[in-house]
C-alpha atoms as a PDB file:
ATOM      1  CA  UNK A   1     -23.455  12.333  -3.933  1.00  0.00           C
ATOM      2  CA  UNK A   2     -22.892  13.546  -0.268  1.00  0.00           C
ATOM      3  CA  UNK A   3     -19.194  14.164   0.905  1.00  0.00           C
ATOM      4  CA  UNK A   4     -17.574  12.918  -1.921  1.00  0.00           C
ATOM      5  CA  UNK A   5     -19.058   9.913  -2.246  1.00  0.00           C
ATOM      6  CA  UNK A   6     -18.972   8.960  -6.176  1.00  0.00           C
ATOM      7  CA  UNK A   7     -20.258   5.714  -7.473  1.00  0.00           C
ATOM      8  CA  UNK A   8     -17.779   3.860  -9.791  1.00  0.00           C
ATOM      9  CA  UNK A   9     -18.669   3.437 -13.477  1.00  0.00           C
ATOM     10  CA  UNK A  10     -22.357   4.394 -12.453  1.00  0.00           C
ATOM     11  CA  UNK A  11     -23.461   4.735 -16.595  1.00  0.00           C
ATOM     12  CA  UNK A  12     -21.778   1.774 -17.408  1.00  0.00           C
ATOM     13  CA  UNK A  13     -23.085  -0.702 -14.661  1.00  0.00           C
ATOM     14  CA  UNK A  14     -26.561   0.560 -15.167  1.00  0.00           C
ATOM     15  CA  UNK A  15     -26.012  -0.474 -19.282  1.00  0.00           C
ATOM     16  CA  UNK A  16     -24.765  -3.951 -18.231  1.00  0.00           C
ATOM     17  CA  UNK A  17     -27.330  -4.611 -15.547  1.00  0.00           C
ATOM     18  CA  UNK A  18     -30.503  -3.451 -17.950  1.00  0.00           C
ATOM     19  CA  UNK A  19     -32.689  -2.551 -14.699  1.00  0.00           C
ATOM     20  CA  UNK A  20     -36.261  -2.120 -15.877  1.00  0.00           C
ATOM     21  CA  UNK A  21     -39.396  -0.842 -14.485  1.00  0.00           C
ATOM     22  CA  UNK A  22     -41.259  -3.900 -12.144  1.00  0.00           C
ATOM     23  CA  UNK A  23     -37.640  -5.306 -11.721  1.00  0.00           C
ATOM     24  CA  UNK A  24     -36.615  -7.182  -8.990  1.00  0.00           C
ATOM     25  CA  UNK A  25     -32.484  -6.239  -8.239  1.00  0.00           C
ATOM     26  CA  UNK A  26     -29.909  -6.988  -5.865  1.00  0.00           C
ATOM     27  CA  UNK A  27     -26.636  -5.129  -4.847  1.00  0.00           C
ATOM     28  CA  UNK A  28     -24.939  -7.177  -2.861  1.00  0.00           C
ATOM     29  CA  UNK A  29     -22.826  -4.251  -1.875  1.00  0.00           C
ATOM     30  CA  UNK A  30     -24.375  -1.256  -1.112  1.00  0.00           C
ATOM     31  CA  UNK A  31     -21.724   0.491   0.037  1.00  0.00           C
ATOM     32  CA  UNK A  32     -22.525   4.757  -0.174  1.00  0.00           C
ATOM     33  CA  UNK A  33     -25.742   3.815  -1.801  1.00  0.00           C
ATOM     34  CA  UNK A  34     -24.337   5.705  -5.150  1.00  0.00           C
ATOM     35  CA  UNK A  35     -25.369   2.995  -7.855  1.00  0.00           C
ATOM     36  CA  UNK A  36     -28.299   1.451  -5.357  1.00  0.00           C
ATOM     37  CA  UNK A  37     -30.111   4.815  -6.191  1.00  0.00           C
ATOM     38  CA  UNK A  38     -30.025   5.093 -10.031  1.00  0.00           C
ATOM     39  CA  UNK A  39     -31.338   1.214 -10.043  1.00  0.00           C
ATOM     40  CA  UNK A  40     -34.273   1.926  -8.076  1.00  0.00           C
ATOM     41  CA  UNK A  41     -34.424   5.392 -10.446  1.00  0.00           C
ATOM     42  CA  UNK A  42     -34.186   3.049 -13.838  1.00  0.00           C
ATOM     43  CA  UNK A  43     -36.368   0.839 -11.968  1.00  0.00           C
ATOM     44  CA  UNK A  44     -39.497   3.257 -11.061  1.00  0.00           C
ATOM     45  CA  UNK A  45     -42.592   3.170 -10.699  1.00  0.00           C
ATOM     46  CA  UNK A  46     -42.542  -0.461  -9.067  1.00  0.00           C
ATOM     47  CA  UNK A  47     -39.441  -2.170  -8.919  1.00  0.00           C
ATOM     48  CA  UNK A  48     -37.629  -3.369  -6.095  1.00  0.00           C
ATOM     49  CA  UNK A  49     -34.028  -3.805  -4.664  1.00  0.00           C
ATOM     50  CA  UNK A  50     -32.804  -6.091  -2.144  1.00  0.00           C
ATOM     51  CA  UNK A  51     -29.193  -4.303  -0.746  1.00  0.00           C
ATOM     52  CA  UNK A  52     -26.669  -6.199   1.677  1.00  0.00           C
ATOM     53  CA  UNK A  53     -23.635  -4.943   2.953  1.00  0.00           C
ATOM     54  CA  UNK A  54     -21.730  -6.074   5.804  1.00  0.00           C
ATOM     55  CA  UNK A  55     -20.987  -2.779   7.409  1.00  0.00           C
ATOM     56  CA  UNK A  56     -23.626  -1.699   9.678  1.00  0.00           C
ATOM     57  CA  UNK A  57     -23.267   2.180   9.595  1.00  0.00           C
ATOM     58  CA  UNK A  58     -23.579   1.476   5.545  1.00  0.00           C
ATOM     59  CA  UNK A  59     -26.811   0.149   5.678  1.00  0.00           C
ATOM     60  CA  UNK A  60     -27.909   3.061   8.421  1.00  0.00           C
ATOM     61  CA  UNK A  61     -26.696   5.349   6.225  1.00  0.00           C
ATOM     62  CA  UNK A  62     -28.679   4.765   3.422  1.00  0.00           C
ATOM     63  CA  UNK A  63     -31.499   3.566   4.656  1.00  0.00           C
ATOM     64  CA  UNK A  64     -32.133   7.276   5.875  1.00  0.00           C
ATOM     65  CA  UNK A  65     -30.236   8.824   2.728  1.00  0.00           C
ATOM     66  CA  UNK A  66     -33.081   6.277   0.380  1.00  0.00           C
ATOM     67  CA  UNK A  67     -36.255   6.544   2.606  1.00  0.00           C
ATOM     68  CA  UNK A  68     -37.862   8.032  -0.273  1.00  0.00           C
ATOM     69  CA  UNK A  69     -38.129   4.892  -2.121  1.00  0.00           C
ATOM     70  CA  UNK A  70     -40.360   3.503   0.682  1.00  0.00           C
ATOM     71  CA  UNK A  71     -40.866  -0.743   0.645  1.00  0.00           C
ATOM     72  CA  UNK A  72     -39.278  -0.490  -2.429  1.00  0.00           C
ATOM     73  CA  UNK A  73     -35.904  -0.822  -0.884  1.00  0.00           C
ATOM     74  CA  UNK A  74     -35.182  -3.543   1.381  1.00  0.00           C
ATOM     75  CA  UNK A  75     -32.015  -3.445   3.345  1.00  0.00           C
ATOM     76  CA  UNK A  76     -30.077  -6.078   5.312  1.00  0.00           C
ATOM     77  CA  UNK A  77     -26.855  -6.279   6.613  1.00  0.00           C
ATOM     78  CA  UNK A  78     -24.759  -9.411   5.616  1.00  0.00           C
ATOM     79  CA  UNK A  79     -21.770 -10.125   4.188  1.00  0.00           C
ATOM     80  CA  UNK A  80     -22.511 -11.615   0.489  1.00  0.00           C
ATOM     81  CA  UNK A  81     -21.209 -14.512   1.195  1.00  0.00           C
ATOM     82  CA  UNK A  82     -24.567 -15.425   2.766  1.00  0.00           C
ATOM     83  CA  UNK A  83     -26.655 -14.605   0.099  1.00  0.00           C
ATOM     84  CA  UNK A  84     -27.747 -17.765  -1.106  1.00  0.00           C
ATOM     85  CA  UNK A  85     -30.301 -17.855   2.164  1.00  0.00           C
ATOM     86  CA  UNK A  86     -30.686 -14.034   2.688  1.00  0.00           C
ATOM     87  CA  UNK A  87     -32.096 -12.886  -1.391  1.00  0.00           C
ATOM     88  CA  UNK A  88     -34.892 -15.834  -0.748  1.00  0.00           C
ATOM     89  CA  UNK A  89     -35.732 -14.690   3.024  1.00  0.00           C
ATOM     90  CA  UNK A  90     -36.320 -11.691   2.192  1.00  0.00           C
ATOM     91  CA  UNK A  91     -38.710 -12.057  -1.342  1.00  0.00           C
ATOM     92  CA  UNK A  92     -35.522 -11.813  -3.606  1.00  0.00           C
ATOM     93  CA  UNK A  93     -35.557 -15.833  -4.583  1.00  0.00           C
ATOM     94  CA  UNK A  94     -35.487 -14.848  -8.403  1.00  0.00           C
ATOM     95  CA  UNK A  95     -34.374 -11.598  -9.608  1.00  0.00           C
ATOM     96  CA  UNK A  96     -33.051  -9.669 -12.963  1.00  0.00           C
ATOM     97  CA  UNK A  97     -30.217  -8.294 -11.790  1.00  0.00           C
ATOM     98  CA  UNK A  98     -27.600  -8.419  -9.179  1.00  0.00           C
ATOM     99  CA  UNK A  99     -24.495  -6.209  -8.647  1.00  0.00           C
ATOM    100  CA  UNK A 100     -21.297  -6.602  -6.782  1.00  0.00           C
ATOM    101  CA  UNK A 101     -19.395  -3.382  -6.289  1.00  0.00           C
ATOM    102  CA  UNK A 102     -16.006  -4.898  -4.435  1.00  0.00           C
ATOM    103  CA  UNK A 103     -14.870  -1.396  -3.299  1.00  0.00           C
ATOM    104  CA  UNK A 104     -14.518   0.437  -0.312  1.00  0.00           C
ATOM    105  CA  UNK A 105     -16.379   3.440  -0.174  1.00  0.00           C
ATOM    106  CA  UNK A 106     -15.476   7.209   0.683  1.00  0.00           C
ATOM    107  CA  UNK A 107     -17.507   6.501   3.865  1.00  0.00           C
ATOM    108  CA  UNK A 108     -15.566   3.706   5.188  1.00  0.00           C
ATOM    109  CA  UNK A 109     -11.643   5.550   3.809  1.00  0.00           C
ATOM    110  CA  UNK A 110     -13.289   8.779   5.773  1.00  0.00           C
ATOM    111  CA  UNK A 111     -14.016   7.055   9.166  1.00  0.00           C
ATOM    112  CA  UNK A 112     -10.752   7.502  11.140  1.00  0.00           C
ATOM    113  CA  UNK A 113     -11.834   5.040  13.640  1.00  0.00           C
ATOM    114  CA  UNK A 114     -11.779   2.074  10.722  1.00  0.00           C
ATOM    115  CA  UNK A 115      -8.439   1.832   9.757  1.00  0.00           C
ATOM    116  CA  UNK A 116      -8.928   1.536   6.530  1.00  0.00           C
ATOM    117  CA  UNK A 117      -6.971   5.128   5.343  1.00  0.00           C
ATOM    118  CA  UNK A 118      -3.201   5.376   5.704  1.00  0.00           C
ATOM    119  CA  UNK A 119      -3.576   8.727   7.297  1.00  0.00           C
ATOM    120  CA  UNK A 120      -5.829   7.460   9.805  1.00  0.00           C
ATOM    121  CA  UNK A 121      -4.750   7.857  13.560  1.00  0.00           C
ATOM    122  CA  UNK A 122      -7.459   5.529  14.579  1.00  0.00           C
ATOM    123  CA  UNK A 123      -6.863   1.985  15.184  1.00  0.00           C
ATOM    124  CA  UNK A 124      -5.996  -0.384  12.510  1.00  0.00           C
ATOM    125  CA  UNK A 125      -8.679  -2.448  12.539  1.00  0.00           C
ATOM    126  CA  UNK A 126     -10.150  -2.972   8.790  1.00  0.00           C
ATOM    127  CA  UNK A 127     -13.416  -5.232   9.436  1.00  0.00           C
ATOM    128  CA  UNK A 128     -16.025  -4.376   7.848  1.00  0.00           C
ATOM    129  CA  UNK A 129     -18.340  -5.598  10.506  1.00  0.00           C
ATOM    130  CA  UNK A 130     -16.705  -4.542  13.252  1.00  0.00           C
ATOM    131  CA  UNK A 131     -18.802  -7.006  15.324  1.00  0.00           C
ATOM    132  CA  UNK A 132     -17.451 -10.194  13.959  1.00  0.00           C
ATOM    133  CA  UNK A 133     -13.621 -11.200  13.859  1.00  0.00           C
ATOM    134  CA  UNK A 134     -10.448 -10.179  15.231  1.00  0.00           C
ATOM    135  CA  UNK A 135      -8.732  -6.787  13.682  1.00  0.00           C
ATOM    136  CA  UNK A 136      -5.964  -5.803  11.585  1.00  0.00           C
ATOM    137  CA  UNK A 137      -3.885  -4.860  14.664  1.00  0.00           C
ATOM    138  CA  UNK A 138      -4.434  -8.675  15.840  1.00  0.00           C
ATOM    139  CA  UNK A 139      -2.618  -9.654  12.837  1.00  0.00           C
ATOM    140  CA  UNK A 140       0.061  -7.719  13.406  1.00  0.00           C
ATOM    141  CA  UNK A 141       0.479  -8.296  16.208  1.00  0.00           C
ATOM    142  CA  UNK A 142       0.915 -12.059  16.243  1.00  0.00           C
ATOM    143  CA  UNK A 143       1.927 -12.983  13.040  1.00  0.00           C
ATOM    144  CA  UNK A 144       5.754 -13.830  12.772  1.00  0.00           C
ATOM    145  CA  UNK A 145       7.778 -12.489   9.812  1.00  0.00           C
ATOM    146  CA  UNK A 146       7.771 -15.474   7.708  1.00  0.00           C
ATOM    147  CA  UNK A 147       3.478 -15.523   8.294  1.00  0.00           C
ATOM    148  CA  UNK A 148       3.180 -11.939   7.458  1.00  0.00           C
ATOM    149  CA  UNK A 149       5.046 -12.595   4.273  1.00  0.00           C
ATOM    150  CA  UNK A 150       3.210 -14.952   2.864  1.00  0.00           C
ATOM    151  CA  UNK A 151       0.057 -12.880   3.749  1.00  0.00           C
ATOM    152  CA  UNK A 152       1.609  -9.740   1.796  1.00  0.00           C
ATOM    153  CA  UNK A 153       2.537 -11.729  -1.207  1.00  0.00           C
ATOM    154  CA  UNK A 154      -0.796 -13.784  -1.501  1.00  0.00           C
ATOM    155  CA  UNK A 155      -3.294 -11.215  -1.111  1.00  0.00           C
ATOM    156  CA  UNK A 156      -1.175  -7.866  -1.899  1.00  0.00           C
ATOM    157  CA  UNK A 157       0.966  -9.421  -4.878  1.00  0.00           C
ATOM    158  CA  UNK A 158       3.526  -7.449  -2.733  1.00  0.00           C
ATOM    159  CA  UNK A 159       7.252  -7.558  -3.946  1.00  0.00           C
ATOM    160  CA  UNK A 160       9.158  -6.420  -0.821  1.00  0.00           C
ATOM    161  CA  UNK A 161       6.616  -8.649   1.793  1.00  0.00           C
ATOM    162  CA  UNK A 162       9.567 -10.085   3.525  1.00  0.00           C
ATOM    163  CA  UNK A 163      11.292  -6.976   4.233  1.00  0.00           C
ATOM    164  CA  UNK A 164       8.117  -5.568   5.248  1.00  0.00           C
ATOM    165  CA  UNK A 165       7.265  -8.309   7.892  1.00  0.00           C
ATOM    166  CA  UNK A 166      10.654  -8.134   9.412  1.00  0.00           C
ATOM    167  CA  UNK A 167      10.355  -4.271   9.896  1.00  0.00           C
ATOM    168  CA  UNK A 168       6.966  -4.842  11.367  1.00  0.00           C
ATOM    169  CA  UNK A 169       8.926  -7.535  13.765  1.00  0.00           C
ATOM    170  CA  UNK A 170      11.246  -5.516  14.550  1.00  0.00           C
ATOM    171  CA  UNK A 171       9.498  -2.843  15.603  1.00  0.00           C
ATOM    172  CA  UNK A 172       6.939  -4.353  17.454  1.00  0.00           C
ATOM    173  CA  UNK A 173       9.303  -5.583  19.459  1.00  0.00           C
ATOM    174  CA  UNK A 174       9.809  -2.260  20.874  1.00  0.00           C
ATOM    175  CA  UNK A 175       6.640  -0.520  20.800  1.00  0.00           C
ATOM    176  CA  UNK A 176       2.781  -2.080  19.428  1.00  0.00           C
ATOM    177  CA  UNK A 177       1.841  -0.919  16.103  1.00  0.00           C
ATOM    178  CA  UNK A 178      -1.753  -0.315  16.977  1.00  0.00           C
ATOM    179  CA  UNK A 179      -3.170   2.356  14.009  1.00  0.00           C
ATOM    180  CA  UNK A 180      -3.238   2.544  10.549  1.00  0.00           C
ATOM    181  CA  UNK A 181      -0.883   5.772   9.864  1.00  0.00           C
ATOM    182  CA  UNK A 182       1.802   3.726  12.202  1.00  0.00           C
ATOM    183  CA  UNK A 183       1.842   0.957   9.962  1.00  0.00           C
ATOM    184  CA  UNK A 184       1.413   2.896   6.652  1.00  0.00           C
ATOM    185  CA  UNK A 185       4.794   4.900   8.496  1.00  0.00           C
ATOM    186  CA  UNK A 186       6.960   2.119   8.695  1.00  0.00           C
ATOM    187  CA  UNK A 187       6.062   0.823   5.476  1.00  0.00           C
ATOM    188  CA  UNK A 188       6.732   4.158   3.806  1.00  0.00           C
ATOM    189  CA  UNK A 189       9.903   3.495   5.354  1.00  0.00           C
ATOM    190  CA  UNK A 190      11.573   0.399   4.377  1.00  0.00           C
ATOM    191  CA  UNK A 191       9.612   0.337   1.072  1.00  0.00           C
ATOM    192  CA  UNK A 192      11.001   2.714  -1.542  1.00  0.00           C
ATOM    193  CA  UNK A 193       8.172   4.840  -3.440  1.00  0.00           C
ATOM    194  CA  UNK A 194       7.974   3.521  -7.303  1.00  0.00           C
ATOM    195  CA  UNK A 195      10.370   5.981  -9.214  1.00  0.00           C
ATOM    196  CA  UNK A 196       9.257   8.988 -10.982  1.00  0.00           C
ATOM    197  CA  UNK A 197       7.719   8.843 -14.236  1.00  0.00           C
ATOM    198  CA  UNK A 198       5.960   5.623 -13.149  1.00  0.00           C
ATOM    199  CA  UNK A 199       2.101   5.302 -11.764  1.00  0.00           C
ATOM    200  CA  UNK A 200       2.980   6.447  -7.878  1.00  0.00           C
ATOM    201  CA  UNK A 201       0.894   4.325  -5.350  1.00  0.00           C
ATOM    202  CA  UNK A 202       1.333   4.704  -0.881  1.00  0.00           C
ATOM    203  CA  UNK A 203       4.351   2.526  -0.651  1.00  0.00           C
ATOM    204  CA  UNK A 204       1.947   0.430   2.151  1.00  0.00           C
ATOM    205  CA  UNK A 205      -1.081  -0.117  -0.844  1.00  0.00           C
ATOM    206  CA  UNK A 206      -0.786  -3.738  -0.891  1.00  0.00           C
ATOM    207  CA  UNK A 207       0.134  -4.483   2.790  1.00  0.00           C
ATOM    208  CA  UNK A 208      -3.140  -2.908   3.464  1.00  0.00           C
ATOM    209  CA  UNK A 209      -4.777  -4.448   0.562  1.00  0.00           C
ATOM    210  CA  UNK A 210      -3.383  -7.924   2.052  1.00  0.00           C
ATOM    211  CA  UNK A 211      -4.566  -7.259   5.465  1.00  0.00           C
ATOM    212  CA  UNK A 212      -8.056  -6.343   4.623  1.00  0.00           C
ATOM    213  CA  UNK A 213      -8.376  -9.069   2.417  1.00  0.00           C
ATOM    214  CA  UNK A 214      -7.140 -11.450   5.042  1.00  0.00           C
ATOM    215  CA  UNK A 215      -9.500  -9.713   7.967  1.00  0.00           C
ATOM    216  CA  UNK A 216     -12.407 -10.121   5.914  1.00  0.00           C
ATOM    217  CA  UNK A 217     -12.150 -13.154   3.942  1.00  0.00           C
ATOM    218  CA  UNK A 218     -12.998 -11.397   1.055  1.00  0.00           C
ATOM    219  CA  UNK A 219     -11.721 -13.745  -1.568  1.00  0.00           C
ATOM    220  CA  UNK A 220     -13.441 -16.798  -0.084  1.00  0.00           C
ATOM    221  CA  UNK A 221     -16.304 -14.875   0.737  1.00  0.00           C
ATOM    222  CA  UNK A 222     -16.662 -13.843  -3.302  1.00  0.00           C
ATOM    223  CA  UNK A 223     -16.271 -17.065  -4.523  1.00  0.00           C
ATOM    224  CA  UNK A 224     -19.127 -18.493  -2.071  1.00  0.00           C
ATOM    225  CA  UNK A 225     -21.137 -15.136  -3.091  1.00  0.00           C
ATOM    226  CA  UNK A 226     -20.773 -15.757  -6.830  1.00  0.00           C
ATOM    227  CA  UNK A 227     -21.570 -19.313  -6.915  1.00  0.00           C
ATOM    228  CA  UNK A 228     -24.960 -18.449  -4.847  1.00  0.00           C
ATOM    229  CA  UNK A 229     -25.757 -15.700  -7.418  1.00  0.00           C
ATOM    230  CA  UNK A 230     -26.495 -17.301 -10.099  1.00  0.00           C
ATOM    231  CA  UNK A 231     -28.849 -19.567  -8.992  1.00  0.00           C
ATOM    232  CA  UNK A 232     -30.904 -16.446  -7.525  1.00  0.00           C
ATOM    233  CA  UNK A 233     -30.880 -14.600 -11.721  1.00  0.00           C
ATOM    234  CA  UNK A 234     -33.898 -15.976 -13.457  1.00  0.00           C
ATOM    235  CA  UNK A 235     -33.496 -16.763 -17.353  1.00  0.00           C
ATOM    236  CA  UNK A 236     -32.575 -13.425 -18.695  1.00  0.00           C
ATOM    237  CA  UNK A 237     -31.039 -12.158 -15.443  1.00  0.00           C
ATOM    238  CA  UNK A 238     -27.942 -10.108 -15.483  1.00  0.00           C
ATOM    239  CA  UNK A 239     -24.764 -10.400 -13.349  1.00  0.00           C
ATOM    240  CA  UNK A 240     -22.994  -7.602 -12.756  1.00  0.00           C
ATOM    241  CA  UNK A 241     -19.534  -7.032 -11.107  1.00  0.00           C
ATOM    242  CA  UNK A 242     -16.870  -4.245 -10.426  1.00  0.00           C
ATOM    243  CA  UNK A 243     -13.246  -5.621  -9.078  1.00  0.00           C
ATOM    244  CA  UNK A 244     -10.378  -3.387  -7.660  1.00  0.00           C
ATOM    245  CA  UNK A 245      -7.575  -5.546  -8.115  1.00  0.00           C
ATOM    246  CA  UNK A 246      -6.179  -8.521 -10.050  1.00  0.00           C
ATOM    247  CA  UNK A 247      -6.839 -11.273  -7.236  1.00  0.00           C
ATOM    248  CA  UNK A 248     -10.814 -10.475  -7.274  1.00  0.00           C
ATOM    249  CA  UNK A 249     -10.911  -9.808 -10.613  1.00  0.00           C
ATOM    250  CA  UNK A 250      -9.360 -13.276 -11.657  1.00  0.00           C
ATOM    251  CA  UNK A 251     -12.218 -14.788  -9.499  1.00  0.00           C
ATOM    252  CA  UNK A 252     -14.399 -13.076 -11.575  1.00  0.00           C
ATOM    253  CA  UNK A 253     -13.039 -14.160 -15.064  1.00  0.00           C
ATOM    254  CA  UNK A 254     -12.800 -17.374 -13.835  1.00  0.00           C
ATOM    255  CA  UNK A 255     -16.165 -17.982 -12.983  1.00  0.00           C
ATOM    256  CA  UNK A 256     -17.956 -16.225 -15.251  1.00  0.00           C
ATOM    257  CA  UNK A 257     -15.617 -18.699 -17.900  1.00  0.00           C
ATOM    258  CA  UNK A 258     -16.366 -21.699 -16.035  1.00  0.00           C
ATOM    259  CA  UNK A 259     -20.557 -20.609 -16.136  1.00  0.00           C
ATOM    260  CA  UNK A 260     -20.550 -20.229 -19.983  1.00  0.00           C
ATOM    261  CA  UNK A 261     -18.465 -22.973 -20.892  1.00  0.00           C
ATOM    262  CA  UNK A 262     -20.389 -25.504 -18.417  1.00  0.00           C
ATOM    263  CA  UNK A 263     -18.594 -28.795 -18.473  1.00  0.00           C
ATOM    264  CA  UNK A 264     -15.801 -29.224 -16.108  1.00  0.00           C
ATOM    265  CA  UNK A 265     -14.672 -32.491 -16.642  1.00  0.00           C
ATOM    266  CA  UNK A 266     -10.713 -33.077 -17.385  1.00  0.00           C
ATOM    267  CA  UNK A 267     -10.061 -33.358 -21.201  1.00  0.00           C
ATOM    268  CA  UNK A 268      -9.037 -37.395 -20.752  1.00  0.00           C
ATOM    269  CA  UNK A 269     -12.221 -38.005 -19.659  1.00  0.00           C
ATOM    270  CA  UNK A 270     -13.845 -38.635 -23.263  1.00  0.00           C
ATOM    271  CA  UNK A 271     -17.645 -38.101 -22.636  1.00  0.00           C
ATOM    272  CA  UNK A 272     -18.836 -35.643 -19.922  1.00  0.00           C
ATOM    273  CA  UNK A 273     -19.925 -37.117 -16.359  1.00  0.00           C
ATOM    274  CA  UNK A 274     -20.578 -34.415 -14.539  1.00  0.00           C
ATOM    275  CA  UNK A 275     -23.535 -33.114 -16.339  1.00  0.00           C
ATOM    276  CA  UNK A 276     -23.070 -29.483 -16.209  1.00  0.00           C
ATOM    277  CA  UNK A 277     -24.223 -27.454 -18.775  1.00  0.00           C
ATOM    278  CA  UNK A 278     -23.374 -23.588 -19.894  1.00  0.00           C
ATOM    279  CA  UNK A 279     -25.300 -20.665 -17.603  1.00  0.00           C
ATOM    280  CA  UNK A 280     -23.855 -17.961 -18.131  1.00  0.00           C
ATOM    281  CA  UNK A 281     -23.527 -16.310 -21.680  1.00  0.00           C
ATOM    282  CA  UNK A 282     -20.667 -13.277 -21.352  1.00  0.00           C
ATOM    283  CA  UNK A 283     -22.442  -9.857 -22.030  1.00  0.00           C
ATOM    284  CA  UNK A 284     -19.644  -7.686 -23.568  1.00  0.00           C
ATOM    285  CA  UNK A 285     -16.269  -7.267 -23.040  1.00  0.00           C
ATOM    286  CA  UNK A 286     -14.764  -5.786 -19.942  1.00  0.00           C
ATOM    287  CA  UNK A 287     -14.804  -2.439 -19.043  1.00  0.00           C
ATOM    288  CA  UNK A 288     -12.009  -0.386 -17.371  1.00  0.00           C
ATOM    289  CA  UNK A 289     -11.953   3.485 -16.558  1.00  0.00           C
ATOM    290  CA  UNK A 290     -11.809   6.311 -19.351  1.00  0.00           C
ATOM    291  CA  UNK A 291     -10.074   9.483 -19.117  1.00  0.00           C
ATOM    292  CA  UNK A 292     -13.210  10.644 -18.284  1.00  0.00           C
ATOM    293  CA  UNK A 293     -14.355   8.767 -15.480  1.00  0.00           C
ATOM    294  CA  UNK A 294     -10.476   8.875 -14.424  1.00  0.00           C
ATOM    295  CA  UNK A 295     -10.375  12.547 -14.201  1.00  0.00           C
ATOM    296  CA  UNK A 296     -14.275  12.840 -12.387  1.00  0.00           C
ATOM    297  CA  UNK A 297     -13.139   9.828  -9.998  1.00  0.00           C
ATOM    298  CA  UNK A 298      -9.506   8.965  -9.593  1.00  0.00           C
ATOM    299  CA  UNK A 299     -10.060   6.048  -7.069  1.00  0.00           C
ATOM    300  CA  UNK A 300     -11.802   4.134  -9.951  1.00  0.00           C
ATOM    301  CA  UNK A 301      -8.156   3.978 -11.907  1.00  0.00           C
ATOM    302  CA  UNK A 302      -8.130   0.321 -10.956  1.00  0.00           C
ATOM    303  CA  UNK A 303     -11.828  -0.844 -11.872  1.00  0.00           C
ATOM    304  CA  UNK A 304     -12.832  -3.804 -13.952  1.00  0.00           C
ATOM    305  CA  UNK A 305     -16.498  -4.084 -14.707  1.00  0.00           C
ATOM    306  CA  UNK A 306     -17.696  -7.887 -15.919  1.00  0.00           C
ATOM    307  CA  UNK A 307     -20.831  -8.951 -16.954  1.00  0.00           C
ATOM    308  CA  UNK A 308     -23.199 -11.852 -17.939  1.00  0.00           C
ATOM    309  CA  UNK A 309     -26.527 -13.582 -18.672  1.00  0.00           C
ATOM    310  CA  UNK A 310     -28.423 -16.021 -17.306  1.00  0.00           C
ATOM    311  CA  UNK A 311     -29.636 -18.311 -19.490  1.00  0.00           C
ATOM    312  CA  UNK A 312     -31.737 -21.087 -20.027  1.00  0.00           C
ATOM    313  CA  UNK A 313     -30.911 -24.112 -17.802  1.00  0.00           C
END
């Protein structure tokens, strides 16, 4: 791949997701365009791929990087979340596969003018289209300490948050805190770096976890994306998804669970109202990084690929 740009688990999510030749795929995340290609490879002479991403310059990017592949690849930019009423727009109304790849890409940690890197001198910004909502900076900009707290201990599972948001306080009081290596400075600061002999992350890992999460209603926008992707997989069709971090990978377990089991009535209810019956049937167990992949792609060392079945109705 160009510039670095390595697609996670690319052998394994190409096992789970089955593509065959005359398919019709999604990936809901194209992201580089890494594991986009090898589906419409697997899927040759006539199948066809519906990608979304959010990000503008993503799309552009690979739709000149893919042009080979002709009508075979359709691209539109859209954040998942809509893709209940984008997939049928655009042919895609019932398909055999569909992918979610949750994480950034080398593009987007490259850009400087993203925010998104801790070294970036850009501004902190972090939306992934950068034509809808307000940016990182916003955020910290207006959020008081006890706000910013909750923000870094909800979305970035972050121990020190209120230490964090009072430095951020504090110093914004004096002068704005407008880029990313600013922030990802004063974190470094007031945050301690885990102790030797331990897994050493940035110190400011989860506040800009938290913040990007928050920016880009990623959580909400997963749940809304999952629940509109199975009714898009035909009998047969496979789900297929790759999580960076606990809080979207508990969405993940969770739903897939609540697909295969079906009925979610409360146990004191003694015969089933609600109807619901099991869609999903779990394909496999889940699948972190080997020492392998680990030592090809260290960005991956947090990756959990899920995946599942549609079946019968």
């Amino acid at each position: 791949m160009e510039e670095g740009h390595l697609p996670v688990l690319e052998e394994e999510v190409l096992m789970m997701l089955a593509p065959a030749s005359g398919s019709l795929q999604i990936d809901a995340t194209v992201g580089g365009g890494g594991h986009t290609e090898r589906i419409l490879e697997a899927t040759d002479p006539d199948g066809r791929l519906l990608g979304l991403d959010a990000d503008g310059v993503a799309i552009a990017r690979v739709r000149e990087r893919l042009a080979r592949f002709g009508d075979r690849l359709v691209l539109r930019q859209t954040n998942f979340r809509d893709i209940g009423t984008v997939a049928p727009a655009a042919g895609f109304a019932a398909v055999d596969g569909l992918l979610f790849d949750l994480g950034l890409s080398s593009f987007q940690l490259a850009d400087g003018d993203r925010g998104f890197s801790f070294r970036s001198p850009g501004p902190l910004d972090m939306r992934f289209d950068t034509s809808r909502g307000v940016p990182a900076s916003d955020l910290v900009a207006s959020l008081d300490a006890r706000e910013l707290t909750a923000l870094f201990r909800t979305y970035g599972e972050e121990p020190l948050a209120p230490r964090i948001a009072r430095a951020i306080v504090a110093q914004r009081a004096r002068v704005p805190i407008a880029t990313a290596d600013q922030l990802a400075t004063l974190v470094e600061r007031v945050a301690p770096a885990a102790p030797r002999g331990r897994r050493r992350i940035h110190p400011a890992t989860r506040v800009f976890q938290a913040l990007r999460i928050a920016v880009n209603a990623e959580l909400e926008s997963l749940e809304l994306g999952l629940a509109s992707a199975i009714d898009l997989l035909r009998p047969g069709g496979r789900l297929v998804v790759l999580s960076y971090h606990s809080l979207e990978d508990r969405i993940v377990k969770r739903f897939i669970e609540a697909e295969r089991k079906g009925c979610i009535c409360p146990p004191t209810v003694p015969v089933c109202v609600c109807g619901r019956t099991p869609r999903l049937r779990v394909v496999g167990r889940s699948i972190a990084p080997g020492e392998r992949e680990l030592a090809r792609n260290p960005r991956s060392r947090s990756a959990r690929l899920r995946a599942a079945v549609r079946i019968a109705a």
